[in-house]
N, C-alpha and C. Protein backbone atom coordinates (compact mmCIF):
# COMPACT_ATOMS: atom_id res chain seq x y z
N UNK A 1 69.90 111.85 103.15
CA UNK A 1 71.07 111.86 104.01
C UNK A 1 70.60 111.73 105.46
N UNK A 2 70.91 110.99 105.92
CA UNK A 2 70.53 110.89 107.59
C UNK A 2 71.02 111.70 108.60
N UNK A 3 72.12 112.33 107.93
CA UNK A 3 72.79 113.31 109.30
C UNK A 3 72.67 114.66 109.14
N UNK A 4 71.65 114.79 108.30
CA UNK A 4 71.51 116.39 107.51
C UNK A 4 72.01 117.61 108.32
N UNK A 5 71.53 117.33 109.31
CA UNK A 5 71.49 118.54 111.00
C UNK A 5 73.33 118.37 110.57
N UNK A 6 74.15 117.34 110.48
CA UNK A 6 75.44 117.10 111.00
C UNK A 6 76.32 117.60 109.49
N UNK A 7 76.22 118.21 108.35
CA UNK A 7 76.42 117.91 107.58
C UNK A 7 78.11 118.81 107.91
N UNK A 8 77.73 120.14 108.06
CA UNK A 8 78.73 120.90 108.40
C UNK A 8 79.78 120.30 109.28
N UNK A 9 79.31 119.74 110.51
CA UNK A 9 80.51 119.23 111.16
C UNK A 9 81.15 117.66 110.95
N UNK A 10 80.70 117.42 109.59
CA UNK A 10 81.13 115.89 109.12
C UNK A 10 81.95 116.37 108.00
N UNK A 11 81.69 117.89 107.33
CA UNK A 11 82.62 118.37 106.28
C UNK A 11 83.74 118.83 106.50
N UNK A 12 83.79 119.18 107.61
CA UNK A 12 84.81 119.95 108.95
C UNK A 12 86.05 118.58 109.33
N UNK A 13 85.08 117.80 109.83
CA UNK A 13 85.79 116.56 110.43
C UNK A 13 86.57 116.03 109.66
N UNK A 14 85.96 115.51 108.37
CA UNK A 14 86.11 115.27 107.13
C UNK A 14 87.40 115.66 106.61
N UNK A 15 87.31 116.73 106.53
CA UNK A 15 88.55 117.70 105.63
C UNK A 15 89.71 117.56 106.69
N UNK A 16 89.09 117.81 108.21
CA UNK A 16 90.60 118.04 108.88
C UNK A 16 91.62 116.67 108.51
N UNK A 17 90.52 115.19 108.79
CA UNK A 17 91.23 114.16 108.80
C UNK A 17 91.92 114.07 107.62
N UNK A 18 91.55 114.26 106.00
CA UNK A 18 92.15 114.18 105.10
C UNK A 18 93.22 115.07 105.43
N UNK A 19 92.96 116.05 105.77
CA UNK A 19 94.67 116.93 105.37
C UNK A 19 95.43 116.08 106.31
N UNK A 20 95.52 115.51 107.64
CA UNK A 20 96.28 115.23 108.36
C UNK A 20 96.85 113.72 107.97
N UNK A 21 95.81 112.86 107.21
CA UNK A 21 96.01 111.20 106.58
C UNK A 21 97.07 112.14 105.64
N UNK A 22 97.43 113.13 104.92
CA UNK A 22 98.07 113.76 103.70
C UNK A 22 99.50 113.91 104.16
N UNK A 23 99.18 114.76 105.39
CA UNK A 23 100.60 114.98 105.59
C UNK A 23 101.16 113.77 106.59
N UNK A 24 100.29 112.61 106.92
CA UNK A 24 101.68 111.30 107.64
C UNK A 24 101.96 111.13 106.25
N UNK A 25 101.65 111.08 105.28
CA UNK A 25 102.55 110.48 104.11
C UNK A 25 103.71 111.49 103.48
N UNK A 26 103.17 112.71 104.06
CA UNK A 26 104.57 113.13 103.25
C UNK A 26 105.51 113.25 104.28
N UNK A 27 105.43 112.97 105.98
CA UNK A 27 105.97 112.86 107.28
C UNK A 27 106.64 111.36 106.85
N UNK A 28 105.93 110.54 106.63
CA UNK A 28 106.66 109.14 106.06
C UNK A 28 107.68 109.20 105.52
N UNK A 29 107.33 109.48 104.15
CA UNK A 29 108.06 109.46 102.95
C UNK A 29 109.45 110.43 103.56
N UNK A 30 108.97 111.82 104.12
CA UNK A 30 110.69 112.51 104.17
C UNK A 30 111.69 111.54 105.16
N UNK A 31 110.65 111.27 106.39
CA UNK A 31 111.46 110.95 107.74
C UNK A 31 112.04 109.17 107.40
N UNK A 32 111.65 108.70 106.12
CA UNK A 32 111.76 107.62 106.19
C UNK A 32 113.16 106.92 105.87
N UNK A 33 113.98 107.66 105.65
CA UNK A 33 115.02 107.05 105.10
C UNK A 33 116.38 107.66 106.55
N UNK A 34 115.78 108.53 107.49
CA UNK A 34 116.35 109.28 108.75
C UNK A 34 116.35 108.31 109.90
N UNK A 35 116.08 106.77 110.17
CA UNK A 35 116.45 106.53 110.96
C UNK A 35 116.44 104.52 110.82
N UNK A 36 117.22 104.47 111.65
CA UNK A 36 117.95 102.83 111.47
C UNK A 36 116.93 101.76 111.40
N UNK A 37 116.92 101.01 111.09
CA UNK A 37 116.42 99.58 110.71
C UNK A 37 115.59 99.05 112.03
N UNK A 38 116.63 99.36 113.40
CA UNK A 38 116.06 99.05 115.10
C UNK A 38 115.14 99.86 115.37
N UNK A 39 114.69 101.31 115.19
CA UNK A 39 113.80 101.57 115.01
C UNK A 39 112.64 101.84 114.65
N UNK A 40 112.39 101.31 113.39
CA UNK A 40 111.21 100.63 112.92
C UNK A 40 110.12 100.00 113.28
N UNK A 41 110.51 98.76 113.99
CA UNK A 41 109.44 98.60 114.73
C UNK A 41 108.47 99.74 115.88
N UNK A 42 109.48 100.33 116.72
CA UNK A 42 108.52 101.28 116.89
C UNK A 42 107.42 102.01 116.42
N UNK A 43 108.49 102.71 114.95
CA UNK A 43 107.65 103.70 114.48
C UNK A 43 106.17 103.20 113.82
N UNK A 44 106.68 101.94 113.32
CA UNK A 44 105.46 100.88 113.03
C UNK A 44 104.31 100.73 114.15
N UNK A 45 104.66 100.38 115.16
CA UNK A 45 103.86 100.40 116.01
C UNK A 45 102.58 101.71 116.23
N UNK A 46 103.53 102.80 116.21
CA UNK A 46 102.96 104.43 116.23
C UNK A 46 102.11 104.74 114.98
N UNK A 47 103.29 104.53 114.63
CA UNK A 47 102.29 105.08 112.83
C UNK A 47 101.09 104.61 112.89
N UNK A 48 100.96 103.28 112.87
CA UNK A 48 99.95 102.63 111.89
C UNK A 48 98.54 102.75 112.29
N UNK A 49 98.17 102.61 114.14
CA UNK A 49 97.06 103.27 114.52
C UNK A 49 96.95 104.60 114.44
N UNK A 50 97.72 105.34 114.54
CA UNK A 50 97.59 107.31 114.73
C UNK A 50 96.92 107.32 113.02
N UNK A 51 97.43 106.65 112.28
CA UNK A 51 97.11 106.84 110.77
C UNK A 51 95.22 106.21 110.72
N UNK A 52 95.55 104.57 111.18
CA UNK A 52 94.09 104.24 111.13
C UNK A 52 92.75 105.31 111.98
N UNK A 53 93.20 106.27 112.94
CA UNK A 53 92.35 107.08 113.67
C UNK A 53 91.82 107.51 112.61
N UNK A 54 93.06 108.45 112.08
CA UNK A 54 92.38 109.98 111.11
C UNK A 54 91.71 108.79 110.07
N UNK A 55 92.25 107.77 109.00
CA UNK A 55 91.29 107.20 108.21
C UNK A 55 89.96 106.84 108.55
N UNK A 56 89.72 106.56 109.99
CA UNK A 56 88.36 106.25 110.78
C UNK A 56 87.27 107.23 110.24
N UNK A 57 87.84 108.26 110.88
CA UNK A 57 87.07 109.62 111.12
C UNK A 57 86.84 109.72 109.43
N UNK A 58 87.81 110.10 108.52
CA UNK A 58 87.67 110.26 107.29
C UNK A 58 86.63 109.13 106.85
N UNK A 59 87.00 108.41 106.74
CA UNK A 59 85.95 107.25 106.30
C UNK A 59 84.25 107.07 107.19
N UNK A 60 84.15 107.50 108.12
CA UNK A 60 82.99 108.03 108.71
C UNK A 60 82.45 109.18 108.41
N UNK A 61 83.22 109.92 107.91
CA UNK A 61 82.44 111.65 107.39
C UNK A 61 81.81 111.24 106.19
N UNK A 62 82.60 110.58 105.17
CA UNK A 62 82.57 110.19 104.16
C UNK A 62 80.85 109.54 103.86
N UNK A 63 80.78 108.17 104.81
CA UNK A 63 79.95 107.46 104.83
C UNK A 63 78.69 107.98 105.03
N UNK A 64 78.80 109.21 106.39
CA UNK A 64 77.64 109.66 106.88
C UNK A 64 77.03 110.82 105.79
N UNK A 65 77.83 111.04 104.98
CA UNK A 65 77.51 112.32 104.18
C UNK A 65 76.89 111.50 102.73
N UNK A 66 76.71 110.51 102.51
CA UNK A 66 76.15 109.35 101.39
C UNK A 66 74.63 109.81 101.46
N UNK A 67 74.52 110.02 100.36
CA UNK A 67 73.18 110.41 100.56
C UNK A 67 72.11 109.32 100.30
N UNK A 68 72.35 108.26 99.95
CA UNK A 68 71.65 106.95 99.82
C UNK A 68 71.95 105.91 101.29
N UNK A 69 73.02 106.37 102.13
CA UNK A 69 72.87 105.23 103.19
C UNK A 69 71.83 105.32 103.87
N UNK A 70 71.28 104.00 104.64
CA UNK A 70 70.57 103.53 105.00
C UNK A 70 70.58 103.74 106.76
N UNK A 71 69.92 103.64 107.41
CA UNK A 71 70.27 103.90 108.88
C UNK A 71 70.13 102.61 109.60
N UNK A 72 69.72 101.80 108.58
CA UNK A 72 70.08 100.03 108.81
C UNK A 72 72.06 100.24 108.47
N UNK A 73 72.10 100.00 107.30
CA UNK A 73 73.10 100.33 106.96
C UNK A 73 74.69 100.74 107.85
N UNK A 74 73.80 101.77 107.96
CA UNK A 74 75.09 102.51 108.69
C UNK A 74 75.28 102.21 110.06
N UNK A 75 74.10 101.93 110.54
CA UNK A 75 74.32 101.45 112.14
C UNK A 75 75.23 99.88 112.38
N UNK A 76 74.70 98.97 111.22
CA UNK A 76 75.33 97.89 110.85
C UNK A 76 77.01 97.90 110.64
N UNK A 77 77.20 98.85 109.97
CA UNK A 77 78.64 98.94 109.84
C UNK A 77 79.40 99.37 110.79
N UNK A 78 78.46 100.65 111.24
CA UNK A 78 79.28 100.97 112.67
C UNK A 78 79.80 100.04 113.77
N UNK A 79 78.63 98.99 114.14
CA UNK A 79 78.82 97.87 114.73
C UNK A 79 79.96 96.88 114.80
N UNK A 80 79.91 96.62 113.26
CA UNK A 80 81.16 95.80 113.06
C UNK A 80 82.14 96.74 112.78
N UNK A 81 82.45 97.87 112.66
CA UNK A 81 83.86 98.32 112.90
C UNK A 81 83.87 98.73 114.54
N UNK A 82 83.23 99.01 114.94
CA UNK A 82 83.99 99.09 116.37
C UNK A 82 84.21 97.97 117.15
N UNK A 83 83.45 96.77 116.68
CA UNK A 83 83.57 95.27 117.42
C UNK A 83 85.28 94.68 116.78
N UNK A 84 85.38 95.04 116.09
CA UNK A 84 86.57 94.65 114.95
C UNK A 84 87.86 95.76 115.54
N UNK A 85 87.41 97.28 115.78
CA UNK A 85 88.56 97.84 116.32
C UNK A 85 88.96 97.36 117.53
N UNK A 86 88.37 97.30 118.41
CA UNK A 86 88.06 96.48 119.71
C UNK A 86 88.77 95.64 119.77
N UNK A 87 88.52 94.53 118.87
CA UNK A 87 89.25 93.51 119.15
C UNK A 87 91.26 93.94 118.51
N UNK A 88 91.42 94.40 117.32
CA UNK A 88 92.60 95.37 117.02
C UNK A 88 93.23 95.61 118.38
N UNK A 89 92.56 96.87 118.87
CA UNK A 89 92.55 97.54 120.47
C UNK A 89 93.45 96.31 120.93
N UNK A 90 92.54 95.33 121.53
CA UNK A 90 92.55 94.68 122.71
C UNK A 90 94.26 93.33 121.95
N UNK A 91 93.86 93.26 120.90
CA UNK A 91 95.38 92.31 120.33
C UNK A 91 96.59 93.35 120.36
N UNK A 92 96.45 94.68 120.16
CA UNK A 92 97.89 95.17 120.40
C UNK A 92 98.59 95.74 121.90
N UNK A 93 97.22 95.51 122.40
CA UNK A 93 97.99 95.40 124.09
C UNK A 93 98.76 95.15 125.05
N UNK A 94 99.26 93.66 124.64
CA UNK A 94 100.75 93.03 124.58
C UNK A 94 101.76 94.08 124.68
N UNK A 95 101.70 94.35 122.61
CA UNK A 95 102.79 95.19 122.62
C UNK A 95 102.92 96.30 123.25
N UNK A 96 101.69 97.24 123.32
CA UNK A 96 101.86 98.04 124.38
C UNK A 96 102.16 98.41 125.61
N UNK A 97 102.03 96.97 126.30
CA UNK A 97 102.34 97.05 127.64
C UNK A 97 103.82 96.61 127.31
N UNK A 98 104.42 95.94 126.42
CA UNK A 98 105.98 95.36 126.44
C UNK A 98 106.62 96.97 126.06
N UNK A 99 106.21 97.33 125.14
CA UNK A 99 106.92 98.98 125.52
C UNK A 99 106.93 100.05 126.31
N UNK A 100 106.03 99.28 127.63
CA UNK A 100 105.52 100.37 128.42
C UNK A 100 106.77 99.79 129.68
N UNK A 101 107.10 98.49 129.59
CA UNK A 101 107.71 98.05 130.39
C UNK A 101 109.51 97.86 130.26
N UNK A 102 110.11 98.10 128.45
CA UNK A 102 110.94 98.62 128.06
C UNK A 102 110.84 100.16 128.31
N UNK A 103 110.21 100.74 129.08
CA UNK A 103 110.22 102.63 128.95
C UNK A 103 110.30 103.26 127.83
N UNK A 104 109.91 102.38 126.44
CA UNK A 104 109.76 103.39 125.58
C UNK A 104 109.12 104.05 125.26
N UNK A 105 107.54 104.09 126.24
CA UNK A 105 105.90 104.95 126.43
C UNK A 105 106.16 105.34 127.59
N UNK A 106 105.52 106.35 128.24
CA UNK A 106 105.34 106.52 129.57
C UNK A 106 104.07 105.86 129.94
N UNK A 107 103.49 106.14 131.17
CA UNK A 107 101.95 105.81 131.68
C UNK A 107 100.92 106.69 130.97
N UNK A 108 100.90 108.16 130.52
CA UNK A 108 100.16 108.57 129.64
C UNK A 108 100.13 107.74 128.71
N UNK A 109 100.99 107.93 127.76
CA UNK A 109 100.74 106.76 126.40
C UNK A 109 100.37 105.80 126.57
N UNK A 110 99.78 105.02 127.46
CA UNK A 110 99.17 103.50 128.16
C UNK A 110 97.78 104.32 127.77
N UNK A 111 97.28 105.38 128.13
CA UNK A 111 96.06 106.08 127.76
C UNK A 111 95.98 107.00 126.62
N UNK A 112 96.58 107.00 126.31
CA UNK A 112 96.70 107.80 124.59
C UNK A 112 96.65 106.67 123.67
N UNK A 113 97.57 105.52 123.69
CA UNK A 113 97.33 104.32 122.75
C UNK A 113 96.04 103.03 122.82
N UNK A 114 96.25 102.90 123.94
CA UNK A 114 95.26 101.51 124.44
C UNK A 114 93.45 102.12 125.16
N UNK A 115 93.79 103.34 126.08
CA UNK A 115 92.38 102.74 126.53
C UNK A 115 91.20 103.95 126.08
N UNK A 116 91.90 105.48 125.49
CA UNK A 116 91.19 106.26 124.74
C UNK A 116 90.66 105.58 123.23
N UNK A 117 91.49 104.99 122.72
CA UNK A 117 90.94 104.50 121.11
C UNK A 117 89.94 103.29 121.93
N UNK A 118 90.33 102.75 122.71
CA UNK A 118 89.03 101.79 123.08
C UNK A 118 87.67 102.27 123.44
N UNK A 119 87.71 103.57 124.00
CA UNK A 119 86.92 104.17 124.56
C UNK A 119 86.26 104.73 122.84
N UNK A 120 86.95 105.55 122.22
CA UNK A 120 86.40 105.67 120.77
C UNK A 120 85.45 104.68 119.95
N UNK A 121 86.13 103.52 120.33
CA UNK A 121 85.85 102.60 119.63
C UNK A 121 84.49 101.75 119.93
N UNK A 122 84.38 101.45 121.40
CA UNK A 122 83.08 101.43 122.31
C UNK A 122 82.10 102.56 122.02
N UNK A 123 82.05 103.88 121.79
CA UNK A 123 81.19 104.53 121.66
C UNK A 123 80.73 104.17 119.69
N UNK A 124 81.74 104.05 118.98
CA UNK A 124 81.33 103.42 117.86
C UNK A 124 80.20 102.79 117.92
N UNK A 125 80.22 101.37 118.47
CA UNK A 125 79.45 100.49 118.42
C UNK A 125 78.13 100.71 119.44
N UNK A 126 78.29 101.79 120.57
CA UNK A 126 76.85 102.44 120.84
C UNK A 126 76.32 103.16 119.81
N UNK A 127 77.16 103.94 119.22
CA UNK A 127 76.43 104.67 118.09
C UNK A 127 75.60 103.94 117.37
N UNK A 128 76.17 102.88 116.63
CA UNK A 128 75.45 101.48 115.67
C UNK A 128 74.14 100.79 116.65
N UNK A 129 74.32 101.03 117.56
CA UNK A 129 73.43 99.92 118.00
C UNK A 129 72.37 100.79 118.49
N UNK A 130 72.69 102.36 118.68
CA UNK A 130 71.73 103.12 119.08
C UNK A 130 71.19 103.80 117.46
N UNK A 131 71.59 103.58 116.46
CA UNK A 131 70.51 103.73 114.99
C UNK A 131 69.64 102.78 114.92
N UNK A 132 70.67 101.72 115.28
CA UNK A 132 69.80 100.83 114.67
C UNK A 132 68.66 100.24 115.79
N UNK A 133 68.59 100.60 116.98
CA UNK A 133 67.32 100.57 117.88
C UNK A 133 66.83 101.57 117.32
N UNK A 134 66.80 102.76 117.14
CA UNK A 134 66.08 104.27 117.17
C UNK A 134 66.32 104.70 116.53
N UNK A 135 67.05 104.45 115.06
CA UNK A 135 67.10 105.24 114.38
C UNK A 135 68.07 106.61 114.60
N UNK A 136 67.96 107.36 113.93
CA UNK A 136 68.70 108.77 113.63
C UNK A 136 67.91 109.71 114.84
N UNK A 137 67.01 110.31 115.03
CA UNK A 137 66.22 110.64 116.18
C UNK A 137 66.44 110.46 117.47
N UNK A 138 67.28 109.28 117.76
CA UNK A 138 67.78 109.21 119.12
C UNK A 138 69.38 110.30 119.41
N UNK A 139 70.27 109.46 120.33
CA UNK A 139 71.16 110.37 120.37
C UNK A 139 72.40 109.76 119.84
N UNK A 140 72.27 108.58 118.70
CA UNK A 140 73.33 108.34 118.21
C UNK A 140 73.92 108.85 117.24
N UNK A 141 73.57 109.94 116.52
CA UNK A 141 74.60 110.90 115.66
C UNK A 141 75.29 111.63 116.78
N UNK A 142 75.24 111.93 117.70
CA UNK A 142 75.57 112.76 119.09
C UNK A 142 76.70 112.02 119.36
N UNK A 143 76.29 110.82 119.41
CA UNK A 143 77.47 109.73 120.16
C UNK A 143 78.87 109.47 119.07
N UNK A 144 78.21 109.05 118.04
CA UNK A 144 79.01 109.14 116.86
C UNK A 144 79.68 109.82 116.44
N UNK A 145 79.16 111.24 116.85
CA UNK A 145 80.02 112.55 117.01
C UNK A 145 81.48 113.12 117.68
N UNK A 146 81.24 112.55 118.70
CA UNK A 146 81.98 112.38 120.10
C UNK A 146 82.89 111.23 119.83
N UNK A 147 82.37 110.10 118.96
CA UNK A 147 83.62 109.39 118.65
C UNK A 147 84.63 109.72 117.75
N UNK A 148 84.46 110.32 116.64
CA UNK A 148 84.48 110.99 115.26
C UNK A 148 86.08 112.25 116.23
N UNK A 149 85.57 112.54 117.13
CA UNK A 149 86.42 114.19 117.42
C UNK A 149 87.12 113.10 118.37
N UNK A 150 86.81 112.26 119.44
CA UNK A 150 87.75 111.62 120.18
C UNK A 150 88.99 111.04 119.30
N UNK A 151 88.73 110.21 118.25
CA UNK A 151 89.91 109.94 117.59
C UNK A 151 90.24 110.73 116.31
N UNK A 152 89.68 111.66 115.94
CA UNK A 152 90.86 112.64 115.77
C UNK A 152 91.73 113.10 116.59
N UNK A 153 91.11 113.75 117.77
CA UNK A 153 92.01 114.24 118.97
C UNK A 153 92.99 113.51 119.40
N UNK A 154 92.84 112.07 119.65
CA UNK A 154 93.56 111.10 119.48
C UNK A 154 94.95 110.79 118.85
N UNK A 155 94.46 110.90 117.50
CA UNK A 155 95.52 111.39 116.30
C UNK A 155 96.23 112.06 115.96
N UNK A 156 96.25 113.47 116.61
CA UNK A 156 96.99 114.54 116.52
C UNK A 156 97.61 114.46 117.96
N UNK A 157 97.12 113.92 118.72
CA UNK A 157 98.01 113.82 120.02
C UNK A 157 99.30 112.78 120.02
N UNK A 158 99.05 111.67 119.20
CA UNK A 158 99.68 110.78 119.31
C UNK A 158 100.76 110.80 117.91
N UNK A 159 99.96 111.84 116.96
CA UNK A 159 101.44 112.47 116.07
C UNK A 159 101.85 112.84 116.32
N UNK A 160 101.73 113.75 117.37
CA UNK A 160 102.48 115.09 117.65
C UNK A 160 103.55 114.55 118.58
N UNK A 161 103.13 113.13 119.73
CA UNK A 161 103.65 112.70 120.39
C UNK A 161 104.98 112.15 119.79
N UNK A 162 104.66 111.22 118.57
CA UNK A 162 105.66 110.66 117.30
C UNK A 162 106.46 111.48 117.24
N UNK A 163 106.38 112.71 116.46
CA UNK A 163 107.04 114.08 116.02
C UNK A 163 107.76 114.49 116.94
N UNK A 164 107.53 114.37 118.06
CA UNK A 164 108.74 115.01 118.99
C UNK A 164 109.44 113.86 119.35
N UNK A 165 109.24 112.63 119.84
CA UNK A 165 110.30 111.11 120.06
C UNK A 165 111.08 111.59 118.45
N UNK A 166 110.75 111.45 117.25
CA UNK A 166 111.52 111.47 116.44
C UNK A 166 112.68 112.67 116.22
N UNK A 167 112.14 114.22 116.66
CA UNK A 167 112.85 115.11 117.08
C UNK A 167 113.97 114.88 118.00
N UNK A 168 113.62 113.87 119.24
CA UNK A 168 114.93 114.12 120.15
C UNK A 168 115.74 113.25 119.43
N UNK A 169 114.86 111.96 118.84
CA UNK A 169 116.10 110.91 118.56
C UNK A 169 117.35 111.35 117.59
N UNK A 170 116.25 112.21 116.94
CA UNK A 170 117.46 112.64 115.39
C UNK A 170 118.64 113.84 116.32
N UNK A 171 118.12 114.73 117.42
CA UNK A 171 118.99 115.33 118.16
C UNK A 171 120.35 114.62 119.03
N UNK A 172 119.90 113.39 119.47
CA UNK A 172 121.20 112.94 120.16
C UNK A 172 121.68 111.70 118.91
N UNK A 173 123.05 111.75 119.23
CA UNK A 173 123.71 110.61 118.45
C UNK A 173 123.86 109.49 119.05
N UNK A 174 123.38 108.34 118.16
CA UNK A 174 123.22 107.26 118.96
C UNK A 174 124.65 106.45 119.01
């Protein structure tokens, strides 16, 4: 296992993201039939990265806790998923700024959606590129670390953010 030192806080990480990937689906499934057809696209918009965060993190605990990966391997993959989120990132920007300019985000959410997951996502691909110069020994489980808790943090900020827009909406009648 390459992250042996990390094992505890990848089981930690790990578990939180699963319970939280657990409950958008049962947040889905109840809230899903509670609001109109015009709002959809939004929630689409919201959902689908806040969901891909926690799967990130989950799917990175997962990987790093393999006891056969490789530190070729893993640095490799890291690489191409953060070059690949990145580009994700950088294509839903548009929409982000078109809802930033309809007022349906404020200027925080310009940094909660677009330039923190980029920032996550950039340290990704230092992580990868710092195994795969140096191996495990350098400070890229450190970095990887820091990405791992950034988009969780991420995730729960930007549900929680969801969870209350959906709170007021269901409060006033449209």
């Amino acid at each position: 296992m390459i992250a042996h030192d990390w094992q505890n806080f990848y089981l930690l990480i790990g578990g939180a993201s699963a319970t939280l990937v657990g409950l958008m689906f049962v947040a889905i499934s109840l809230g899903s039939g509670l609001y109109p057809p015009e709002h959809l696209p939004f929630l689409t918009q919201s959902l689908s990265p806040t969901f891909v965060h926690f799967v990130y993190v989950l799917v990175t605990a997962v990987i790093v806790l393999v006891p056969t990966v490789t530190v070729t391997a893993l640095g490799g993959l890291l690489v191409l998923v953060g070059v690949g989120s990145l580009g994700y990132t950088a294509a839903r920007l548009a929409q982000i700024r078109d809802r930033y300019r309809q007022r349906q985000i404020d200027r925080s959410d310009l940094v909660w959606y677009a330039l923190l997951p980029s920032v996550g996502y950039a340290l990704y691909c230092a992580a990868g590129i710092g195994l795969l110069k140096a191996g495990p020994g350098g400070r890229a489980l450190e970095v990887l670390a820091a990405a791992s808790a950034l988009l969780l943090v991420i995730g729960v900020r930007n549900a929680w953010d969801l969870v209350v827009w959906m709170v007021l909406r269901r409060a006033r009648p449209e």
